[in-house]
C-alpha atoms as a PDB file:
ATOM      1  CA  UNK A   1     -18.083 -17.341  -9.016  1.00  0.00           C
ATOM      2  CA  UNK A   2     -14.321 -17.019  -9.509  1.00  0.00           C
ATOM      3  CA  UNK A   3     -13.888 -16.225  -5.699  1.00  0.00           C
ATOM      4  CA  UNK A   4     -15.888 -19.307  -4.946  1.00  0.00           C
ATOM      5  CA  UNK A   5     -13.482 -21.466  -7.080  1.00  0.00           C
ATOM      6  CA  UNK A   6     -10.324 -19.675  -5.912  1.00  0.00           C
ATOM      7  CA  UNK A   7     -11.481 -20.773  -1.919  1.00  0.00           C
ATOM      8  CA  UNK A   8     -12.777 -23.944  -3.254  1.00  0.00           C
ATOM      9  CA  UNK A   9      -8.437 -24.397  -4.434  1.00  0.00           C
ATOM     10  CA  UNK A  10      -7.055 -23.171  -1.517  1.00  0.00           C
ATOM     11  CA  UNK A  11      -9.220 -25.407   0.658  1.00  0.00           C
ATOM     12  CA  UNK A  12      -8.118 -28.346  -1.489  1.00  0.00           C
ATOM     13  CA  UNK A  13      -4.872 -27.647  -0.975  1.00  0.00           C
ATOM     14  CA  UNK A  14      -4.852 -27.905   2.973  1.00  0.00           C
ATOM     15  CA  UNK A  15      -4.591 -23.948   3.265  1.00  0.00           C
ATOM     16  CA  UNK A  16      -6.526 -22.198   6.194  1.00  0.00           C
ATOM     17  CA  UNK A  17      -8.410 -19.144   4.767  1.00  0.00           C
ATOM     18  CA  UNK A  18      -7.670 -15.874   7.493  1.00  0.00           C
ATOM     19  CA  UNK A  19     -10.161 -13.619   5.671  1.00  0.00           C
ATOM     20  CA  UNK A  20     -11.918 -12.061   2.423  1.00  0.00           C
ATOM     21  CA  UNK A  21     -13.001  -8.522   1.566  1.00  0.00           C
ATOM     22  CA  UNK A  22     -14.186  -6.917  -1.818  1.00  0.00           C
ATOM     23  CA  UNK A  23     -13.645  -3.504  -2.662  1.00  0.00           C
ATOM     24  CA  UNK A  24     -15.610  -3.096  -6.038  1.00  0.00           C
ATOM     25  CA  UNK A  25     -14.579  -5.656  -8.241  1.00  0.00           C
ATOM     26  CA  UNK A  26     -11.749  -6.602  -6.826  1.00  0.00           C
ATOM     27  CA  UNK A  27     -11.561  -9.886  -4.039  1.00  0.00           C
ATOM     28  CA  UNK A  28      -8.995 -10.042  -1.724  1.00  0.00           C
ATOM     29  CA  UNK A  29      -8.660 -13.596   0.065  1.00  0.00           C
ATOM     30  CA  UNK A  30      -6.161 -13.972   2.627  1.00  0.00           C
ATOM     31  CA  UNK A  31      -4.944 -17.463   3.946  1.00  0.00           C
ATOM     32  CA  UNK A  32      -2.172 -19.798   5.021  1.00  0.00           C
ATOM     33  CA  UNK A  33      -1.076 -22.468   3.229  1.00  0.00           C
ATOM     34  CA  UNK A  34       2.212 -24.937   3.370  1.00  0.00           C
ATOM     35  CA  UNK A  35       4.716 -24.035   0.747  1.00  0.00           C
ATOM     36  CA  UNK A  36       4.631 -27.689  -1.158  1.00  0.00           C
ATOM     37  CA  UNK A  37       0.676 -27.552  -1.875  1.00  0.00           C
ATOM     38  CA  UNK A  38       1.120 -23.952  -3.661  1.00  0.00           C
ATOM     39  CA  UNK A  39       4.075 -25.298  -6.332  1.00  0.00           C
ATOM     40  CA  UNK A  40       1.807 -24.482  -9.736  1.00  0.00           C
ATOM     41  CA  UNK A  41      -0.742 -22.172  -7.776  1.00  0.00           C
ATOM     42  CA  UNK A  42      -0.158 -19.315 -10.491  1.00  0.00           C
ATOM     43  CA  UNK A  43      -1.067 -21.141 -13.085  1.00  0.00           C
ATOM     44  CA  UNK A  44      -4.141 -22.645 -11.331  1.00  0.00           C
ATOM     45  CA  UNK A  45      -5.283 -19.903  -9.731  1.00  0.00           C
ATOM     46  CA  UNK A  46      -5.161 -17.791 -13.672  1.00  0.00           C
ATOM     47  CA  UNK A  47      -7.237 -20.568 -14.982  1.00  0.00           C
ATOM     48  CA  UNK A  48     -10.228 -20.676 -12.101  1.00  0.00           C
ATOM     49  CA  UNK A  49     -10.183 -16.628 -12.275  1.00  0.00           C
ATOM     50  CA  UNK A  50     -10.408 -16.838 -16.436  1.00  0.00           C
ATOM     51  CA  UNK A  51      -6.439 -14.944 -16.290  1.00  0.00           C
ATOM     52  CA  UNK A  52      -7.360 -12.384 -13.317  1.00  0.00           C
ATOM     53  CA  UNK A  53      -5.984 -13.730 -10.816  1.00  0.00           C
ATOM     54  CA  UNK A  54      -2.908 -12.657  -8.871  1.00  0.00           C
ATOM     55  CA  UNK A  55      -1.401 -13.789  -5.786  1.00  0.00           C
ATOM     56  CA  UNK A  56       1.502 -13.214  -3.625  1.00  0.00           C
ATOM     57  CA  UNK A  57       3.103 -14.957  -0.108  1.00  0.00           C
ATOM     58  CA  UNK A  58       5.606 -14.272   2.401  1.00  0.00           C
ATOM     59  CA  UNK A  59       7.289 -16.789   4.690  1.00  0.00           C
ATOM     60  CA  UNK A  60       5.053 -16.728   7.883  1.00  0.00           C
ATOM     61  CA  UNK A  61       7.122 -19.722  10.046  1.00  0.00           C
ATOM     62  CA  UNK A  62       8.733 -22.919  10.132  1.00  0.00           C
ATOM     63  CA  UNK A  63       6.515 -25.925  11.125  1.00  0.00           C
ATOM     64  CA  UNK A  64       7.955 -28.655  12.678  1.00  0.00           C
ATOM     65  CA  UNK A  65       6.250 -32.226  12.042  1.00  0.00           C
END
């Protein structure tokens, strides 16, 4: 359920998911996502995964409009 609502975010927020995997109990989802959309994530992301969430990102490129 919190995997489904952590996707269901990231979607909302214009990001294009690359993959998923689970390894026991824990979900890894991978995507891309503008930097703008994922000011606040953290927070967000702690309240759909009831404070087990975690997430990280690294500069991928520069998009130009």
């Amino acid at each position: 359920a919190n995997v489904g609502a952590a996707l269901g975010d990231l979607q909302a927020r214009g990001a294009t998911i690359q993959g998923q995997r689970t390894d026991g109990d824990l979900a890894t989802l991978e995507a891309e996502c503008g930097l703008t959309p994922l000011i606040g994530y953290a927070t967000d992301l702690r309240s759909v995964t009831r404070g087990q969430g975690q997430f990280t990102m690294e500069f991928l490129r520069f998009d130009c409009a």
